[in-house]
Protein backbone atom coordinates (compact mmCIF):
# COMPACT_ATOMS: atom_id res chain seq x y z
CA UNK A 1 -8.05 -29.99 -15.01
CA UNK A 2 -9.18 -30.88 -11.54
CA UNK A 3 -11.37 -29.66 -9.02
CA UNK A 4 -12.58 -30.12 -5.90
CA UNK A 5 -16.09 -30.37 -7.00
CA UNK A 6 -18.07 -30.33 -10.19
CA UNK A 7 -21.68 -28.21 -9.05
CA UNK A 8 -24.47 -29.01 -11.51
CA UNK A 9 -25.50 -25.55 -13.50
CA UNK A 10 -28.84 -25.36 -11.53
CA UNK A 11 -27.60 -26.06 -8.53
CA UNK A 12 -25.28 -23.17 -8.63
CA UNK A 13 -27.09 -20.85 -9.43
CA UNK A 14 -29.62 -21.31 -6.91
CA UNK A 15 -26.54 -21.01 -4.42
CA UNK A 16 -25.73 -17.98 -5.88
CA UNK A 17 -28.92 -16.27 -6.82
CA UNK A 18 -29.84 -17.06 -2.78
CA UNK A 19 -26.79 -14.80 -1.68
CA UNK A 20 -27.83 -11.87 -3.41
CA UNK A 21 -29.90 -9.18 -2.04
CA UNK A 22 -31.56 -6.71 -4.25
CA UNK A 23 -30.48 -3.31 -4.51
CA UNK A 24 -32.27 -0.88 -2.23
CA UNK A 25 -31.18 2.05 -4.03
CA UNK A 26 -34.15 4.27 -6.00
CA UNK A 27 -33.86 7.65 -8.39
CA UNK A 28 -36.52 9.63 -9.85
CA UNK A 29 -36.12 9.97 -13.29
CA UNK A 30 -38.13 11.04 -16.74
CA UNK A 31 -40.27 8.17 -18.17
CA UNK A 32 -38.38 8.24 -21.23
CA UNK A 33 -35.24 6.73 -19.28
CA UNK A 34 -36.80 4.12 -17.63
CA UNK A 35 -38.02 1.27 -20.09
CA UNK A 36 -36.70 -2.14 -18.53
CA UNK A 37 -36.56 -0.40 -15.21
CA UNK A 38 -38.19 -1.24 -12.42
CA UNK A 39 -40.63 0.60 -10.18
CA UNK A 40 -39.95 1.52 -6.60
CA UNK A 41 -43.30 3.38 -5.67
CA UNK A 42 -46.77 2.43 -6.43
CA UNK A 43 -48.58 4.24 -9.81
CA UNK A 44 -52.18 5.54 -9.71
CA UNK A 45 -53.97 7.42 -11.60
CA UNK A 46 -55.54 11.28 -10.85
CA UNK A 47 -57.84 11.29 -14.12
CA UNK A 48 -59.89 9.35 -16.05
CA UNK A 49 -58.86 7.64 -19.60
CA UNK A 50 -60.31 8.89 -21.56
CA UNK A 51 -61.47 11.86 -19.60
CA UNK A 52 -64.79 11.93 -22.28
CA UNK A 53 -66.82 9.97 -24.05
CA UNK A 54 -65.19 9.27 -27.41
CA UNK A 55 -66.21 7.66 -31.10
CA UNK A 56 -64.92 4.08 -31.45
CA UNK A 57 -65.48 4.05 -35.41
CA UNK A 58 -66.04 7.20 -38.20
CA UNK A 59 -69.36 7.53 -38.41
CA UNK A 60 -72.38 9.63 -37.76
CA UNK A 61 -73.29 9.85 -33.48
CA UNK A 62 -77.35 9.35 -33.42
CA UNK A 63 -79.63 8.52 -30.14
CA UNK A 64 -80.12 4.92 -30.57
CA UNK A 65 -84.05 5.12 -30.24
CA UNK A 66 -84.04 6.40 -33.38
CA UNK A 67 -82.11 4.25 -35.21
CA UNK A 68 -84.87 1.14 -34.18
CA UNK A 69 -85.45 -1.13 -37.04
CA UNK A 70 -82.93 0.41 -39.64
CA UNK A 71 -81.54 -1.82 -42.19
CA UNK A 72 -80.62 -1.33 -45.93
CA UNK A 73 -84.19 -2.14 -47.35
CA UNK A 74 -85.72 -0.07 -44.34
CA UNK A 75 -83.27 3.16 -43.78
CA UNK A 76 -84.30 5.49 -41.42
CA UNK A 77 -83.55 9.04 -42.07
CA UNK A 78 -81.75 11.49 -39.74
CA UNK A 79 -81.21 15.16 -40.23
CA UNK A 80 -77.57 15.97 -40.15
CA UNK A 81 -76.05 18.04 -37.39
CA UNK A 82 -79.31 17.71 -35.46
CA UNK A 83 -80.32 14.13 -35.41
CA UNK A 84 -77.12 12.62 -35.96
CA UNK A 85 -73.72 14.23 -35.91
CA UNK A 86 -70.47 13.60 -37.91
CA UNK A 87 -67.27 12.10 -35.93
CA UNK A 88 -64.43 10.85 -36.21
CA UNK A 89 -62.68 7.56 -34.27
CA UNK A 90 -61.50 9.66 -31.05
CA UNK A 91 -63.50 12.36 -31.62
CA UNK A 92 -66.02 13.76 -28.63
CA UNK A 93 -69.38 12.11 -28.85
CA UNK A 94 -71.82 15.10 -28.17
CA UNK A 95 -73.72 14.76 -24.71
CA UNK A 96 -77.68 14.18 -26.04
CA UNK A 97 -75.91 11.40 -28.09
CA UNK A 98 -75.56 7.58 -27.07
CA UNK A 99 -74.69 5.56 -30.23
CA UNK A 100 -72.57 5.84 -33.10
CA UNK A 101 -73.17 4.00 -36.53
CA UNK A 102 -70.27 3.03 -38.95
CA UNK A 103 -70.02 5.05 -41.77
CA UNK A 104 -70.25 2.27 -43.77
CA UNK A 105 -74.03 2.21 -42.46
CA UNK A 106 -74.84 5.21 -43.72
CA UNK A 107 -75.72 7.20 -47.09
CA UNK A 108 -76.34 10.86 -47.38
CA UNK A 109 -79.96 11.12 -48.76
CA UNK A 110 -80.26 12.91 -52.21
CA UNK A 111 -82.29 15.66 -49.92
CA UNK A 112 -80.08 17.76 -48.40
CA UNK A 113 -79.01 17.67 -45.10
CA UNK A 114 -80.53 13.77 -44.52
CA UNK A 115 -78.38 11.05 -44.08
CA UNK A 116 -79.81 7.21 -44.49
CA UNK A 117 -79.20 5.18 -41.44
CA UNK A 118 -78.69 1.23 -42.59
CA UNK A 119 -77.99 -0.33 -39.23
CA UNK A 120 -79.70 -0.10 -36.05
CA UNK A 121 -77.89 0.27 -33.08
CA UNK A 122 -78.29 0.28 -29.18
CA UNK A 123 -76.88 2.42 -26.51
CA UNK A 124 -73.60 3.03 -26.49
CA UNK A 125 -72.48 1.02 -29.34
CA UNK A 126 -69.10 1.87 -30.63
CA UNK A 127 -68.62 4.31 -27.88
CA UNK A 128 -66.03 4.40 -25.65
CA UNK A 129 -66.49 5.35 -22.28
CA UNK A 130 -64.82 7.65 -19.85
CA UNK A 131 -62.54 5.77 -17.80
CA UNK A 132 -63.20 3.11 -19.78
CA UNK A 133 -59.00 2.80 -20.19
CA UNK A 134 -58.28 4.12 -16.50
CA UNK A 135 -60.64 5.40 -13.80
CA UNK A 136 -59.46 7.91 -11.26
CA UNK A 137 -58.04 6.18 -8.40
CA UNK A 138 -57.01 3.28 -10.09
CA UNK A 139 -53.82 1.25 -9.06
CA UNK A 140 -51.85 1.23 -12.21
CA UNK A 141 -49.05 0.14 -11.66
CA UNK A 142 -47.50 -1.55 -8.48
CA UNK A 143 -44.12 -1.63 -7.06
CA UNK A 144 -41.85 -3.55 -8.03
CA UNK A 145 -43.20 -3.86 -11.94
CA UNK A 146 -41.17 -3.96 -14.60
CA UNK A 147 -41.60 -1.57 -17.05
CA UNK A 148 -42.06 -2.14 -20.71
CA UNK A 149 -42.66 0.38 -23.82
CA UNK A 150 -46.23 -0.11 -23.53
CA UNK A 151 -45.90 0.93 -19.67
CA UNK A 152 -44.42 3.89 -20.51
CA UNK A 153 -47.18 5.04 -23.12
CA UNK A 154 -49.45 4.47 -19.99
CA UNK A 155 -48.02 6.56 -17.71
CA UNK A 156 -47.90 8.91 -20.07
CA UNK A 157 -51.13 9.26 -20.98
CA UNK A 158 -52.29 9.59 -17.65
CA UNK A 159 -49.70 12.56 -16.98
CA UNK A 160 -47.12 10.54 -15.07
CA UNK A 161 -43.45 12.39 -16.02
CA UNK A 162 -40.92 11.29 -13.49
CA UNK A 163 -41.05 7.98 -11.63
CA UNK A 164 -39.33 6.59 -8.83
CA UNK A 165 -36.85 3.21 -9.84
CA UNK A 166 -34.62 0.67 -8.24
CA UNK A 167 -30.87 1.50 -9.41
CA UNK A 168 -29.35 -0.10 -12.25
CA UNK A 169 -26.21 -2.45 -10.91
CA UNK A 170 -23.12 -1.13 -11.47
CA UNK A 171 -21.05 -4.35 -12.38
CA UNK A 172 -17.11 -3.72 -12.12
CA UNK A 173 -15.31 -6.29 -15.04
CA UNK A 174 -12.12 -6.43 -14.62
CA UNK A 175 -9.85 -9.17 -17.15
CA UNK A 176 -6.94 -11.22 -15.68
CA UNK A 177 -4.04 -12.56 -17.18
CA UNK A 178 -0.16 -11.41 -18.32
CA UNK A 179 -0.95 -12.16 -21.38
CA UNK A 180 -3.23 -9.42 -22.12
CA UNK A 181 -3.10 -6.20 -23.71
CA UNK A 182 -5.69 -3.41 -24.72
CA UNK A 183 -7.49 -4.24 -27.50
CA UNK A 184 -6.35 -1.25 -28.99
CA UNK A 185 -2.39 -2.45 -29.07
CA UNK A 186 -1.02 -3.99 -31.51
CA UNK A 187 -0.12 -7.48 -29.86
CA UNK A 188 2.24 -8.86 -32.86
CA UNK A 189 5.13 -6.32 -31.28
CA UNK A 190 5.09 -8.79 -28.58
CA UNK A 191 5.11 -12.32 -28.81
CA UNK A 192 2.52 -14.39 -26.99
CA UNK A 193 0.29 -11.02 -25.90
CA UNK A 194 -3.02 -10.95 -27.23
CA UNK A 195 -5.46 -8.73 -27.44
CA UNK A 196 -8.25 -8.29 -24.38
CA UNK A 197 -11.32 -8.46 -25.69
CA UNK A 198 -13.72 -10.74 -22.47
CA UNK A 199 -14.47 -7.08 -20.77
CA UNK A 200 -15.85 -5.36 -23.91
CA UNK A 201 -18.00 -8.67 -24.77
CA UNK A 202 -18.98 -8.98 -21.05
CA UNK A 203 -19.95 -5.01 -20.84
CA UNK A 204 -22.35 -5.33 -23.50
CA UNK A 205 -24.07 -7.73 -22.54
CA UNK A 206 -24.18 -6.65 -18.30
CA UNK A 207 -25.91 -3.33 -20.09
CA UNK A 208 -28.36 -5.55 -22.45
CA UNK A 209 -29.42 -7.19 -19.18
CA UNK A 210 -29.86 -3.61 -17.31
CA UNK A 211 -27.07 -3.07 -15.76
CA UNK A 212 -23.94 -0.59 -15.94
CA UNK A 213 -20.65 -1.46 -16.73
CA UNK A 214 -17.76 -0.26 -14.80
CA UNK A 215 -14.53 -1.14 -16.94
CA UNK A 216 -11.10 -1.95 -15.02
CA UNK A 217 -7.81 -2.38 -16.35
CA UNK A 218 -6.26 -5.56 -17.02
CA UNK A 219 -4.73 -7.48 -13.65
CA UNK A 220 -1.59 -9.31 -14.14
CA UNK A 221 -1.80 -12.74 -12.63
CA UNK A 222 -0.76 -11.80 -9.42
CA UNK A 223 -2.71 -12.70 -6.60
CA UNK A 224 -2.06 -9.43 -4.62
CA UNK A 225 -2.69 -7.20 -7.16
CA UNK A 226 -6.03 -9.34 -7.70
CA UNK A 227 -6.77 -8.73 -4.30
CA UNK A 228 -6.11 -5.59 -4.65
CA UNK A 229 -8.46 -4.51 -7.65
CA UNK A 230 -11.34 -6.27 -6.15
CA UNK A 231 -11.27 -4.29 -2.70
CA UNK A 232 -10.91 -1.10 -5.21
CA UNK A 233 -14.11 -2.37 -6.73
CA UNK A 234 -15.98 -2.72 -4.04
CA UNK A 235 -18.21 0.70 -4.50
CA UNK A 236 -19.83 -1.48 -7.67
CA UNK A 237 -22.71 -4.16 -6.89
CA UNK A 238 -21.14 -6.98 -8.35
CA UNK A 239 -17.68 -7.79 -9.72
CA UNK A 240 -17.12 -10.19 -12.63
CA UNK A 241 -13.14 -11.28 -13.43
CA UNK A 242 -12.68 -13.14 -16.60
CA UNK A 243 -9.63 -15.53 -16.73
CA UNK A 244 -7.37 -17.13 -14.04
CA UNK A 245 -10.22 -19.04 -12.98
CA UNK A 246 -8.86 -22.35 -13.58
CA UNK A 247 -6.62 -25.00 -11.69
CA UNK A 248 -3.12 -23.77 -13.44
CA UNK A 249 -0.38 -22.43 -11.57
CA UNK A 250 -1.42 -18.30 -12.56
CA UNK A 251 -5.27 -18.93 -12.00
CA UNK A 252 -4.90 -17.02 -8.78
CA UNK A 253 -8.90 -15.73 -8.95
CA UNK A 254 -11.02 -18.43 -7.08
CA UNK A 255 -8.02 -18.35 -4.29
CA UNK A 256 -8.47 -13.93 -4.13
CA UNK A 257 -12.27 -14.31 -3.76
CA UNK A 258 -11.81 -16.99 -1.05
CA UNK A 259 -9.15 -15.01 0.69
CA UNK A 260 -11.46 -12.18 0.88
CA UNK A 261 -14.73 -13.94 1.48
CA UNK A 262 -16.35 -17.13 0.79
CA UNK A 263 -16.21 -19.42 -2.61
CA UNK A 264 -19.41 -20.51 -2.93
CA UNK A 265 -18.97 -22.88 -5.85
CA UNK A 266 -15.80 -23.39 -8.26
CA UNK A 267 -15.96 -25.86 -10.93
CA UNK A 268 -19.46 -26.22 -12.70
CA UNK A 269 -20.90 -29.20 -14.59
CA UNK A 270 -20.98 -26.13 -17.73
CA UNK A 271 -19.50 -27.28 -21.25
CA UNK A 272 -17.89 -25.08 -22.24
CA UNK A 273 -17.61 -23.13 -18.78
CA UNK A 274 -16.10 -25.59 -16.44
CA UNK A 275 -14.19 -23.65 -14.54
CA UNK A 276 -16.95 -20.45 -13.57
CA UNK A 277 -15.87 -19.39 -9.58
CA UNK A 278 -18.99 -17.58 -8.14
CA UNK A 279 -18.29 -16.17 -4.40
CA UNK A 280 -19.17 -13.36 -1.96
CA UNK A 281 -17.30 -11.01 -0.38
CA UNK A 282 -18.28 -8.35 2.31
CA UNK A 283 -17.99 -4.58 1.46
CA UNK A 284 -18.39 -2.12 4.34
CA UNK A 285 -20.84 1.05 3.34
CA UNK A 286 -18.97 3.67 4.71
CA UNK A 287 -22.01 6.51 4.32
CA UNK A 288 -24.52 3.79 6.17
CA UNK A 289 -21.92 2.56 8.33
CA UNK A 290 -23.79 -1.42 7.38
CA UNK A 291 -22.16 -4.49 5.72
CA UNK A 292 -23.17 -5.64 2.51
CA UNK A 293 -22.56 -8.63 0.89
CA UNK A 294 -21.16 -8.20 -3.21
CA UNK A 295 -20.87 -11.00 -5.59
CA UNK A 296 -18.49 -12.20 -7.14
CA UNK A 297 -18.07 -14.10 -10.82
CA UNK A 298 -14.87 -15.92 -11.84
CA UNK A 299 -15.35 -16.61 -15.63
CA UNK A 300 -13.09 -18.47 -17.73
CA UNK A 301 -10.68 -16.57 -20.01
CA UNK A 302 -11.56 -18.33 -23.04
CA UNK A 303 -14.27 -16.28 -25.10
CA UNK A 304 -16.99 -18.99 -26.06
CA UNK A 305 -16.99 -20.32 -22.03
CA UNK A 306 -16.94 -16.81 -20.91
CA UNK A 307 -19.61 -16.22 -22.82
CA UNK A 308 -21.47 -19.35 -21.94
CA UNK A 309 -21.10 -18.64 -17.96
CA UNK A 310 -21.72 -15.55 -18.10
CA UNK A 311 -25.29 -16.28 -19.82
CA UNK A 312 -26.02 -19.27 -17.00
CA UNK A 313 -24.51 -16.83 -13.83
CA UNK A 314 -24.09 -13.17 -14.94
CA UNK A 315 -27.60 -12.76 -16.32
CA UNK A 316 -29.77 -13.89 -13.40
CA UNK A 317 -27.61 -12.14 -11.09
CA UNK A 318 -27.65 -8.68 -12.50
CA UNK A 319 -31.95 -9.54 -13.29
CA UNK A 320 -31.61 -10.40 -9.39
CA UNK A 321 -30.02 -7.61 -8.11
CA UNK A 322 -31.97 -4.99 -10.84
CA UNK A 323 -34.99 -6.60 -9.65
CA UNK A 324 -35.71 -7.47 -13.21
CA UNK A 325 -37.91 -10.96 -13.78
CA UNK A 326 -35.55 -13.49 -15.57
CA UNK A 327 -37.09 -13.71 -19.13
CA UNK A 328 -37.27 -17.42 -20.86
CA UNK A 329 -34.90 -17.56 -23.84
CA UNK A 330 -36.50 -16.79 -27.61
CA UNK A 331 -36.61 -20.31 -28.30
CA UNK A 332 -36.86 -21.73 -32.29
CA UNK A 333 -38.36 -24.96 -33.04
CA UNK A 334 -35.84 -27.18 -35.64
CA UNK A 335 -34.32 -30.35 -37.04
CA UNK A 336 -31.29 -31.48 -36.22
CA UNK A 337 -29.14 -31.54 -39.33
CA UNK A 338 -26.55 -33.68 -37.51
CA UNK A 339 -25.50 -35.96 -34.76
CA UNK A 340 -24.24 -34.28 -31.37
CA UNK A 341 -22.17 -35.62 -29.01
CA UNK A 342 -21.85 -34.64 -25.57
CA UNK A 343 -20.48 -35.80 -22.36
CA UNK A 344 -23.01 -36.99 -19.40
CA UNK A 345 -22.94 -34.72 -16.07
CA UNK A 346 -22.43 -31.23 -17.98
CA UNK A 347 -24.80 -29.28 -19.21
CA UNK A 348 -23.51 -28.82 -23.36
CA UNK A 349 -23.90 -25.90 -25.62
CA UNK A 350 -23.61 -26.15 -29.07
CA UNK A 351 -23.47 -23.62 -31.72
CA UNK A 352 -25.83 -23.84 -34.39
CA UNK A 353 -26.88 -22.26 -37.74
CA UNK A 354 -30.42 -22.45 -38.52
CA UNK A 355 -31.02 -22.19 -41.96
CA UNK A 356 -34.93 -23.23 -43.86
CA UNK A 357 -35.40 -24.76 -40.07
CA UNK A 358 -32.65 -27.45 -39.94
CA UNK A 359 -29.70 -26.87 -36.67
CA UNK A 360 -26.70 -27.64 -38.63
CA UNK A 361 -24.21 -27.97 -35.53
CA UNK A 362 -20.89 -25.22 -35.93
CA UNK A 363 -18.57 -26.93 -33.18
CA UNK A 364 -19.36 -29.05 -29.83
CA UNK A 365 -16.14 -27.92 -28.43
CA UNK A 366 -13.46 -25.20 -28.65
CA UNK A 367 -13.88 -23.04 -25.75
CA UNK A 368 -11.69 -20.36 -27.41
CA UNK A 369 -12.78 -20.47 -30.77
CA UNK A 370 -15.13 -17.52 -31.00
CA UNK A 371 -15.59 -17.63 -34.93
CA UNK A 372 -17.55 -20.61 -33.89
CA UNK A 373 -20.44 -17.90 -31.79
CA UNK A 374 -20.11 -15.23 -34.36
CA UNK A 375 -21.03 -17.75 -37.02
CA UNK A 376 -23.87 -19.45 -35.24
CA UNK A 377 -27.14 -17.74 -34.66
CA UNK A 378 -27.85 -19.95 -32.00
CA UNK A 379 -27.53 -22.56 -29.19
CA UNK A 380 -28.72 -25.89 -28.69
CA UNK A 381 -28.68 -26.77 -24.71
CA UNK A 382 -28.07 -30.94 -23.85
CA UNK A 383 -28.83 -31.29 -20.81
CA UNK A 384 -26.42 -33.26 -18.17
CA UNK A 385 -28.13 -36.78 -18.55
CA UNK A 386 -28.24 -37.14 -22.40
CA UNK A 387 -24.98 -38.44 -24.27
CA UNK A 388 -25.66 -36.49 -27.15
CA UNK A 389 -29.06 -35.67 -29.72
CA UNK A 390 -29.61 -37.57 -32.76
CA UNK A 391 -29.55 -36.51 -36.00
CA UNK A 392 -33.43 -35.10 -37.31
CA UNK A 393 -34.32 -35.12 -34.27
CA UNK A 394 -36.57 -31.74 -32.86
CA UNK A 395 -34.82 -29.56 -30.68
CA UNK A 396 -35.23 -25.96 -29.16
CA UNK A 397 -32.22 -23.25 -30.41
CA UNK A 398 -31.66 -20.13 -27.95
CA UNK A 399 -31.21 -17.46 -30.18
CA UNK A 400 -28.05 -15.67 -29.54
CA UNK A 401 -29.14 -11.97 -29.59
């Protein structure tokens, strides 16, 4: 397999990730829609949170005065309902009250209606108070934020029910190759078909990362018809082909995107993922009457390298055009249980399974060997300049999720 030139990982996806413009597309829609969304307006707030002053702990609400110098061998005593009132945590503190003490603190007297107050406390202890969450006025949240489950609980409680978001990417994923058939056939009636499986794999993952799939049919290698389906798929945000991105004689891909564009990179220092194509091509909006530029992602048709590219290109894009930050990987601290080789200049992932925290390698190579993903939990990433880890040595394992 030859190419042109081998672009380290980083390198390329800085190219890439520098061609891409962010969508400028917003909707208003229901808060309990838009976790992992991001914000297109600016959030603040109309009330205060809470909008009273509220009991921190069960207890008994008192004047602090008059608890001065309470303690269990020294109790002062409080008439109940008048000096000191009952309340819950949450629960209004009444207005001539500025303290509340635990209810641990306390004893009802064996007179009636007295309650022994153990602890002294000053003003406002244990109280919470209004706007002590949110004041009126406040900035909440700003533009551009990315909302999380705890976000949404926020603008909730301060009576936020529709915001206004950045559109989801709509990412068109369309597999290549004659050899293909729907992965509902039954590929044993014809010899040499199997069954296409890249677009479903790709699809969940372009929605895990917050985008929206747009399924295609499967292309024949043909370079028209490649041509073809990509200028149909234009009206999506990105486009991602898997297969045909090689060097063979039917890996037509790299040559359709640079027909109808520019190839930014083709051939990646990626192992397993070598031959990833990443390019632009220019769409025309015909509603806006303005050129915009789409990009495009030539992934290799064998599953474990798709798969690979796709998490080194096809994640930061979609975050980039979504807006979304890029989150680190969930990372797992282990031992090595054995010797990995790898092969200076590429940047090598290994599957892993991680048992009592020892990375007992699964397979180094076999781009097309997906048993070998499915019975890893995990990657361990070499980078370009090692040859290889030691055995028992530490290492960091991306958890495939």
């Amino acid at each position: 397999m030859v190419f042109k030139k081998r672009t380290r990982v980083d390198l390329a996806k800085k190219i890439l990730l520098e061609h891409i413009t962010p969508i400028e597309r917003v909707e208003r829609i229901p808060i309990k829609d838009a976790n992992n969304r991001v914000l297109a307006e600016t959030i603040t707030s109309a009330i205060d949170v809470p909008d009273h002053r509220r009991a921190a702990m069960d207890g008994y609400a008192v004047r602090a005065e008059e608890t001065t110098g309470a303690s269990p061998a020294n109790p002062v005593l409080l008439r109940e309902g008048i000096d000191c009132v009952r309340v819950h945590t949450g629960s209004p503190v009444p207005d001539e009250m500025d303290a509340v003490v635990m209810i641990e603190d306390t004893i009802p007297a064996e007179s009636g209606g007295m309650v022994e107050i153990r602890s002294a406390v000053h003003p406002n202890k244990h109280v919470s108070m209004a706007g002590e969450d949110v004041c009126h006025g406040d900035t909440v949240f700003g533009s551009g934020h990315h909302l999380r489950g705890c976000d949404i609980a926020m603008l909730g409680m301060i009576g936020v029910s529709h915001v206004l978001l950045y559109a989801c990417p709509r990412v068109a994923i369309i597999p290549t190759g004659s050899e293909l058939v729907p992965m509902q056939s039954e590929p044993e009636c014809e010899t040499g078909k199997i069954r296409e499986t890249n677009g479903i794999m790709v699809g969940l993952y372009v929605k895990k990362w917050g985008g929206i799939p747009v399924y295609k049919d499967i292309v024949i290698d043909d370079p028209d018809l490649i041509e073809k389906e990509i200028l149909a798929s234009a009206d999506c945000d990105a486009i991602i082909l898997c297969g045909g991105t090689s060097v063979g004689a039917r890996d037509y891909v790299p040559g359709a995107i640079e027909s109808l564009g520019s190839l930014l990179v083709h051939g990646v220092g990626l192992s397993p993922g070598k031959p990833a194509a990443l390019g632009m091509i220019d769409t025309i909006n015909k509603t806006a009457g303005e050129t915009r530029a789409l990009p495009v992602l030539s992934l290799p048709g064998y599953p474990v390298a798709c798969l690979i590219a796709l998490f080194e290109f096809g994640r930061p894009a979609i975050c980039e055009l979504a807006r979304i930050p890029l989150m680190p990987d969930r990372l797992m601290r282990a031992r090595l249980g054995a010797k990995i080789a790898s092969k200076i200049g590429y940047l090598t992932y290994t599957r892993v399974q991680v048992t009592g925290g020892v990375a007992h390698p699964v397979m180094t190579s076999g781009a097309g060997i997906l048993s070998s993903v499915t019975g890893s939990n995990g990657f361990v990433v070499i980078r370009e300049e090692l040859e290889g880890l030691d055995e028992g040595g530490e290492v960091d394992v991306i958890w495939i999720e």
